[in-house]
PDB file of N, CA and C in Angstrom:
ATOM      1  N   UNK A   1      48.482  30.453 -14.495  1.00  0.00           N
ATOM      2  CA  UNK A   1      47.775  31.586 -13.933  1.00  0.00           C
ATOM      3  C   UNK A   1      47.372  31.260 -12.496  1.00  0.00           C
ATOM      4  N   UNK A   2      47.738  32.277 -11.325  1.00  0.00           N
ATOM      5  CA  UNK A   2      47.510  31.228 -10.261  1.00  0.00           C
ATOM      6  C   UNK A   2      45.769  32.419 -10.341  1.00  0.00           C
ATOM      7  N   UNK A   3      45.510  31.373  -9.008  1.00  0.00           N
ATOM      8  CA  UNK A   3      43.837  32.016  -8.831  1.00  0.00           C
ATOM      9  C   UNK A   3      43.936  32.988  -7.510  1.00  0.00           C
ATOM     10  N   UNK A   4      42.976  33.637  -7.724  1.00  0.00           N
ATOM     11  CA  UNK A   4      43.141  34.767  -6.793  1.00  0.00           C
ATOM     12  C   UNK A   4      42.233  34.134  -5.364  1.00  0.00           C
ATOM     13  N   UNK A   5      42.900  34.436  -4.347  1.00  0.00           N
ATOM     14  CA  UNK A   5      42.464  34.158  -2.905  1.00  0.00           C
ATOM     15  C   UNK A   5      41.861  35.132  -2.287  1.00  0.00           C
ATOM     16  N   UNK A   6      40.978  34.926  -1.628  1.00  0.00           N
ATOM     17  CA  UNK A   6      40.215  35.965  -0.677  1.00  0.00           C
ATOM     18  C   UNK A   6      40.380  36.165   0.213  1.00  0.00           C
ATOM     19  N   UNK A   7      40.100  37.434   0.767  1.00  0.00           N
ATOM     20  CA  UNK A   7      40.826  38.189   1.856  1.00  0.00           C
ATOM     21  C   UNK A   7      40.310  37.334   3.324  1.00  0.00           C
ATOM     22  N   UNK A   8      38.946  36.750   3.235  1.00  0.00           N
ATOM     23  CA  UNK A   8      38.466  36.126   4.439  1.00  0.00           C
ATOM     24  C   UNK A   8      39.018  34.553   4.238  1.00  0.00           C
ATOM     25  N   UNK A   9      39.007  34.075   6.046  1.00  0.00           N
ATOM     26  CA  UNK A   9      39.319  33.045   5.944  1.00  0.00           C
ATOM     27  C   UNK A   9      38.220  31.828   6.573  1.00  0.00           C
ATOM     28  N   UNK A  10      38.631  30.423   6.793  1.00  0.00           N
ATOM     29  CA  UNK A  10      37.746  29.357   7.128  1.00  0.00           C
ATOM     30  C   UNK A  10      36.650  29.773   7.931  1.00  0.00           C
ATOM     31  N   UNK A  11      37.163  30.735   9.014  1.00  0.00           N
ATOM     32  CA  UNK A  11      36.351  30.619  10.306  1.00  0.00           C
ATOM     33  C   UNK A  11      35.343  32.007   9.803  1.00  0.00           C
ATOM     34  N   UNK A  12      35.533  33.220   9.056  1.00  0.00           N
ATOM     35  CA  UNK A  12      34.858  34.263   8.336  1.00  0.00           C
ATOM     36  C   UNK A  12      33.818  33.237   7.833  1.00  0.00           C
ATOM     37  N   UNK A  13      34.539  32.474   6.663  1.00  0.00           N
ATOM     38  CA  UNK A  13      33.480  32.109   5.466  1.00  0.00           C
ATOM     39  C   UNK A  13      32.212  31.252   6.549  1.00  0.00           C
ATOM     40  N   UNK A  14      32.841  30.396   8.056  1.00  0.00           N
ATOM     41  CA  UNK A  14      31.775  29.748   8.356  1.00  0.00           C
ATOM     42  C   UNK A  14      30.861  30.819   8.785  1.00  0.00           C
ATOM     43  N   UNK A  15      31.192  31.568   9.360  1.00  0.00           N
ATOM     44  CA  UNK A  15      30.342  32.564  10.242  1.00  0.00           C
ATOM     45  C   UNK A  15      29.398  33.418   8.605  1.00  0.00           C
ATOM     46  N   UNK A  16      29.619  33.716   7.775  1.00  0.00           N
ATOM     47  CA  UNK A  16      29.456  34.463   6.875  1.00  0.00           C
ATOM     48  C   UNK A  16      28.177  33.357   6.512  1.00  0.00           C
ATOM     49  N   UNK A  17      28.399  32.141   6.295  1.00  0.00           N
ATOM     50  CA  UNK A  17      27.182  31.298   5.757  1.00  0.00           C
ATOM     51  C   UNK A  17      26.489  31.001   6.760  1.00  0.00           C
ATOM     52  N   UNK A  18      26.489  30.894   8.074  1.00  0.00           N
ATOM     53  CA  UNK A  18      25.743  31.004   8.964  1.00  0.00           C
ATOM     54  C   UNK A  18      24.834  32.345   9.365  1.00  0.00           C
ATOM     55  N   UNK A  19      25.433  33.182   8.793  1.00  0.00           N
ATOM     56  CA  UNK A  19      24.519  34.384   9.047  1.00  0.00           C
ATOM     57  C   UNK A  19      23.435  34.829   8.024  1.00  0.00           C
ATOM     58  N   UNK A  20      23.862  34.083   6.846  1.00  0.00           N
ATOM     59  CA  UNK A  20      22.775  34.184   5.517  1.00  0.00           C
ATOM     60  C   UNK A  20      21.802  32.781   5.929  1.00  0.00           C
ATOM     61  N   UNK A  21      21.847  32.380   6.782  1.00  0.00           N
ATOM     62  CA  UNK A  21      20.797  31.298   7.178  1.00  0.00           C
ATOM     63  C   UNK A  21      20.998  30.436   6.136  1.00  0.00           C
ATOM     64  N   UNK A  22      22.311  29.610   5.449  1.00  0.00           N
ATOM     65  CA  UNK A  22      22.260  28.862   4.196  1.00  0.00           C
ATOM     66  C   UNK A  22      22.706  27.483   5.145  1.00  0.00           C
ATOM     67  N   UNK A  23      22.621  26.382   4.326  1.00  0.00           N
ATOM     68  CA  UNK A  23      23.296  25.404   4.585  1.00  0.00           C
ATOM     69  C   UNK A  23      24.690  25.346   3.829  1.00  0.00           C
ATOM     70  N   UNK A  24      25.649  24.577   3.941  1.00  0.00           N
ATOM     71  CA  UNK A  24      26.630  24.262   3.842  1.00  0.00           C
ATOM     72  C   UNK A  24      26.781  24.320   2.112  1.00  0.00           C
ATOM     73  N   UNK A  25      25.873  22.872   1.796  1.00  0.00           N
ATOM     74  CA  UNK A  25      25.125  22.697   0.608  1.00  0.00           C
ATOM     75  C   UNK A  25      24.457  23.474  -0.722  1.00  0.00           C
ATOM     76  N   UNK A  26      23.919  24.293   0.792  1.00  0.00           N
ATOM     77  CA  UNK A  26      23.017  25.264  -0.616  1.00  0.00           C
ATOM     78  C   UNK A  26      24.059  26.464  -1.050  1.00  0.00           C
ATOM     79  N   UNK A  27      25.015  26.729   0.016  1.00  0.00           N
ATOM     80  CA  UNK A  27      26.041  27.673  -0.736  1.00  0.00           C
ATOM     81  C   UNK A  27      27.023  27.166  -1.636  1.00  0.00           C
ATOM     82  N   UNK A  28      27.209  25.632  -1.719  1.00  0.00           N
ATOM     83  CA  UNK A  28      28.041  25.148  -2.600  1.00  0.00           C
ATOM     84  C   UNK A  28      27.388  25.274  -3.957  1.00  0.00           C
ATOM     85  N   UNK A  29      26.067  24.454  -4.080  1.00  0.00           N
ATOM     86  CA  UNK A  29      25.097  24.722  -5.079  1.00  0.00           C
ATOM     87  C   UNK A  29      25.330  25.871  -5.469  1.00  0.00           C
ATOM     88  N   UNK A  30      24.548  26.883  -4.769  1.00  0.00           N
ATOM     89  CA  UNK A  30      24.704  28.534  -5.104  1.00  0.00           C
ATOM     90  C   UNK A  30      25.747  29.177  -6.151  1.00  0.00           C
ATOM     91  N   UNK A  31      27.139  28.659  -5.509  1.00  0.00           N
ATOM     92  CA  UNK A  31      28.431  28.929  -5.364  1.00  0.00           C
ATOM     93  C   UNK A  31      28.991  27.832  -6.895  1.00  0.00           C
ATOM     94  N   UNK A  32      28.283  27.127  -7.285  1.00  0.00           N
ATOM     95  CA  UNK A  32      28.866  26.439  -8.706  1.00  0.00           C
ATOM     96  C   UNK A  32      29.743  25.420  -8.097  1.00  0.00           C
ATOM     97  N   UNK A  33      30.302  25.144  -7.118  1.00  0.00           N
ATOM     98  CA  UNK A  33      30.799  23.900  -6.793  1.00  0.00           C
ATOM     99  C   UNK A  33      30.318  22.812  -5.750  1.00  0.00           C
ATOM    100  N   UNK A  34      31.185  21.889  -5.612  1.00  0.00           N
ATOM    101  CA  UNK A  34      30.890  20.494  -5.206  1.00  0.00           C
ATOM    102  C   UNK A  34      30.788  20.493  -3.466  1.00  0.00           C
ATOM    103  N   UNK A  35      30.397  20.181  -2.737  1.00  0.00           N
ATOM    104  CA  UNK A  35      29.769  20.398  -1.274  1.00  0.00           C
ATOM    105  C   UNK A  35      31.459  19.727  -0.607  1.00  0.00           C
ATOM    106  N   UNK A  36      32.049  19.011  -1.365  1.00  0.00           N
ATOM    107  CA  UNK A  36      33.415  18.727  -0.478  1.00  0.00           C
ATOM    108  C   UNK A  36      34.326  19.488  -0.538  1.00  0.00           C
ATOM    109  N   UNK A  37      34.211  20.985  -1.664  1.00  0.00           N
ATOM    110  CA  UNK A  37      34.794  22.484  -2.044  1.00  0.00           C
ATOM    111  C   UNK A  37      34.679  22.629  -0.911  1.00  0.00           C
ATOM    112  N   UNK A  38      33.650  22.826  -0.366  1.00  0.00           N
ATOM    113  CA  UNK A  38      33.328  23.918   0.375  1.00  0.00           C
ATOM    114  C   UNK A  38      33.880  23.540   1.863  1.00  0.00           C
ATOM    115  N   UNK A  39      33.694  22.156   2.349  1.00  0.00           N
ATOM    116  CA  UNK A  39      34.457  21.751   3.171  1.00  0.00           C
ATOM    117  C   UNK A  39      35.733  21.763   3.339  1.00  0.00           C
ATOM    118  N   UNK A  40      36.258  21.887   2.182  1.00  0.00           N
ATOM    119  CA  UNK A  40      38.140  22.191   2.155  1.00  0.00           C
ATOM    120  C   UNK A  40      38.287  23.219   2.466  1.00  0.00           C
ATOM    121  N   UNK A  41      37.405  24.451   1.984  1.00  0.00           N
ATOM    122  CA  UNK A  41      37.519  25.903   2.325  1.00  0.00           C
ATOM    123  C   UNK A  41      37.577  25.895   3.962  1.00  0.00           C
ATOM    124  N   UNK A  42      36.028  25.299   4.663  1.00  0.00           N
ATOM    125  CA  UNK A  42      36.227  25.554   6.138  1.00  0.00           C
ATOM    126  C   UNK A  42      37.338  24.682   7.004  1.00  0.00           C
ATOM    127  N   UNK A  43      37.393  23.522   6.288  1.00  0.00           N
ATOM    128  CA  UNK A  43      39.068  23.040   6.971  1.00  0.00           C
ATOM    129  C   UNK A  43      40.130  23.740   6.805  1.00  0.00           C
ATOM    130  N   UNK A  44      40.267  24.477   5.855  1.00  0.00           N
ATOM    131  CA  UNK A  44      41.183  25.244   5.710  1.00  0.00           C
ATOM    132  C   UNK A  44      42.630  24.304   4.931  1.00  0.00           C
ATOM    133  N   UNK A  45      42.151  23.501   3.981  1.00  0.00           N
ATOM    134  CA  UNK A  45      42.788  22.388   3.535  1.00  0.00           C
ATOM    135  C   UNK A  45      42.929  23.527   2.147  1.00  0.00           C
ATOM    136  N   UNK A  46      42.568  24.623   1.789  1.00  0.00           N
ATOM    137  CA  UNK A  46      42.237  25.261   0.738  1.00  0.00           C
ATOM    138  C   UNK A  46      41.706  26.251   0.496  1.00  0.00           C
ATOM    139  N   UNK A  47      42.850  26.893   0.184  1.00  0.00           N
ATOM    140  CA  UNK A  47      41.980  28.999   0.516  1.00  0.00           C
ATOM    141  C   UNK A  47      40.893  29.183   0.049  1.00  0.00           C
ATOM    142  N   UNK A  48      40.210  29.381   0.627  1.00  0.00           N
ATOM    143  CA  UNK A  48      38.830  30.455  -0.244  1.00  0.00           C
ATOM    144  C   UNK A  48      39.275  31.089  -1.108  1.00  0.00           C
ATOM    145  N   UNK A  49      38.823  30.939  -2.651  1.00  0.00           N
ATOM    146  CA  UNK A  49      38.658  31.541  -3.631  1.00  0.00           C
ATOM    147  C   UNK A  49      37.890  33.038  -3.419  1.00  0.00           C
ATOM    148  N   UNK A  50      38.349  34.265  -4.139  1.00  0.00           N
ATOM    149  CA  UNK A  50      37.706  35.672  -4.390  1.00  0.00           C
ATOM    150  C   UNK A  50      36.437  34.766  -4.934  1.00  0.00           C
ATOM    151  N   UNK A  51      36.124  34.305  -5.840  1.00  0.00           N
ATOM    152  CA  UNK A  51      34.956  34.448  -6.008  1.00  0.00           C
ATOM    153  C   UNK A  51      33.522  33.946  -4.980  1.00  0.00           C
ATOM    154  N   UNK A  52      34.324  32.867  -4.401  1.00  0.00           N
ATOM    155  CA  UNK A  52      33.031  32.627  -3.331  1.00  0.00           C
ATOM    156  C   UNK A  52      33.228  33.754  -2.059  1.00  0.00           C
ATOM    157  N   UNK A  53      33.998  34.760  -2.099  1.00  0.00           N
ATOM    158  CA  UNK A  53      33.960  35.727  -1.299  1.00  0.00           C
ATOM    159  C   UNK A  53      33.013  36.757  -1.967  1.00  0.00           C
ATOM    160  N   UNK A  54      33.176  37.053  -3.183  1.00  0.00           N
ATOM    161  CA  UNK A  54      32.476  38.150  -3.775  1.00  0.00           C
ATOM    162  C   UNK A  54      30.794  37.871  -3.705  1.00  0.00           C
ATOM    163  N   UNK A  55      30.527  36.211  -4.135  1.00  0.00           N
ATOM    164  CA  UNK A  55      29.255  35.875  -4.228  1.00  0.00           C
ATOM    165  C   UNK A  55      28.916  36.318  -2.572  1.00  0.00           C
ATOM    166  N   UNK A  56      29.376  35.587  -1.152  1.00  0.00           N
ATOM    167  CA  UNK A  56      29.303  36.343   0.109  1.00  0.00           C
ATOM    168  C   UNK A  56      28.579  37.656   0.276  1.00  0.00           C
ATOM    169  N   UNK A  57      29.266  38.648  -0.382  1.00  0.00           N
ATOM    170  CA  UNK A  57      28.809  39.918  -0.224  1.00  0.00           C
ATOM    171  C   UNK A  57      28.003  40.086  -1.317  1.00  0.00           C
ATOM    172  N   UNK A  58      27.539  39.711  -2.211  1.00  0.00           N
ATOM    173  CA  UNK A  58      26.285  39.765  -3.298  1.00  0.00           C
ATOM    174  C   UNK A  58      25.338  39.574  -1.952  1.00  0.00           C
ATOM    175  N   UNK A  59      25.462  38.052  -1.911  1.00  0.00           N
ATOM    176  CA  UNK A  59      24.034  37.585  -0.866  1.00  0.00           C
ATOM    177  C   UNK A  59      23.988  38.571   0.503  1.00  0.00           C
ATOM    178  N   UNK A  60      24.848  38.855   1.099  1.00  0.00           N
ATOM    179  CA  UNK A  60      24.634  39.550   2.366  1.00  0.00           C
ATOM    180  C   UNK A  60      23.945  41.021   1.861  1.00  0.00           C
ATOM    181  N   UNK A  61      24.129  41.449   0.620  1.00  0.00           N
ATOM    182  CA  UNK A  61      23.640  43.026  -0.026  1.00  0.00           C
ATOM    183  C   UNK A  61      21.569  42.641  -0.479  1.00  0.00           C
ATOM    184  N   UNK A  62      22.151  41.813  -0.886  1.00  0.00           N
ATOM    185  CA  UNK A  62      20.243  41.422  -1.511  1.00  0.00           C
ATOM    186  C   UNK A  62      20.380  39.933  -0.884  1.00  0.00           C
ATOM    187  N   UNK A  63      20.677  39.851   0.438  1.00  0.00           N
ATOM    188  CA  UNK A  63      20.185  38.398   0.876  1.00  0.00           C
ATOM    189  C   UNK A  63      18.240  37.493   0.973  1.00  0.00           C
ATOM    190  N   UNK A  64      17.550  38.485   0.865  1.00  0.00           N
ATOM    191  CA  UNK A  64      15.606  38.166   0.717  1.00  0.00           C
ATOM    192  C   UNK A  64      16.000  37.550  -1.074  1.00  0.00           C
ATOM    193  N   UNK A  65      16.648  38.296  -1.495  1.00  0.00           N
ATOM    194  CA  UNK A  65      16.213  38.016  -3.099  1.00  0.00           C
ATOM    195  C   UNK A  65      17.386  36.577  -3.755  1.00  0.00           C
ATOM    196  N   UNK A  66      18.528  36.705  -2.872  1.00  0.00           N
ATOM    197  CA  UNK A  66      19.532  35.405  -2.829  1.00  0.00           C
ATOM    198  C   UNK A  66      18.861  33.976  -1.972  1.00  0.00           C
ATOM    199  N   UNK A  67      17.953  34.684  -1.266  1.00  0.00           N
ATOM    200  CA  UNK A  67      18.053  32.991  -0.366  1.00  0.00           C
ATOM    201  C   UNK A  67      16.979  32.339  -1.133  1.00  0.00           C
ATOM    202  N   UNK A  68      16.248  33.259  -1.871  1.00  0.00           N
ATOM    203  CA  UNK A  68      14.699  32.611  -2.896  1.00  0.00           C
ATOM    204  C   UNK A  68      15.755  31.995  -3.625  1.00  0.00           C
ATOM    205  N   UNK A  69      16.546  32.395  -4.413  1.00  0.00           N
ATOM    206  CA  UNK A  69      17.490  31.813  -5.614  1.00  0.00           C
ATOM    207  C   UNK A  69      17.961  30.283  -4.756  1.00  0.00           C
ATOM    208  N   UNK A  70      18.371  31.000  -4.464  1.00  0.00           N
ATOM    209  CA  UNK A  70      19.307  29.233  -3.938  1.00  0.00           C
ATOM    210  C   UNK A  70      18.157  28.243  -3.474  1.00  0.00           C
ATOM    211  N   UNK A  71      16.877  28.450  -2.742  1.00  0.00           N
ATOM    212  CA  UNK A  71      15.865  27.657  -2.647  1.00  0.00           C
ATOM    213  C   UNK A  71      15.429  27.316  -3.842  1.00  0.00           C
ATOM    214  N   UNK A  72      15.653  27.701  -4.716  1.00  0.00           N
ATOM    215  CA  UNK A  72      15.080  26.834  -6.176  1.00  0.00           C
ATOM    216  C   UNK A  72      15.510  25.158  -6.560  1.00  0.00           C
ATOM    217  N   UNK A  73      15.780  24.229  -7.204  1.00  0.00           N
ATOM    218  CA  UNK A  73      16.020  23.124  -7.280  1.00  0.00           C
ATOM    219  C   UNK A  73      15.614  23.201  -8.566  1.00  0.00           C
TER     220      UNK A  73
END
């Protein structure tokens, strides 16, 4: 089954987590995977997955009520 890819790419997804004021980190957390995921995504060593695109536009829609979430520990 291959996995579905998202329409945005490295340089989107950086700008996209920079504008939700997240760290790198806390969107990996957020996002269910490992903080060196997420670095493959912005190297571009590895498409962005739909789903960390979809989570993207969750947080940018209710980003006050996403950035409390991900500040949890």
């Amino acid at each position: 089954m291959k996995k579905r890819e998202a329409k945005i790419n490295k340089e989107e997804l950086r700008l996209k987590i920079k504008e939700l004021g997240m760290s790198k980190s806390q969107f990996a957390r957020l996002v269910g995977v490992d903080i060196t995921t997420v670095f493959k995504w912005l190297k571009g060593q590895v498409p962005v997955p739909k789903y960390a695109e979809v989570c993207l536009g969750i947080m940018s829609e209710r980003c006050p009520t996403c950035k409390r979430l991900y500040e949890l520990k």
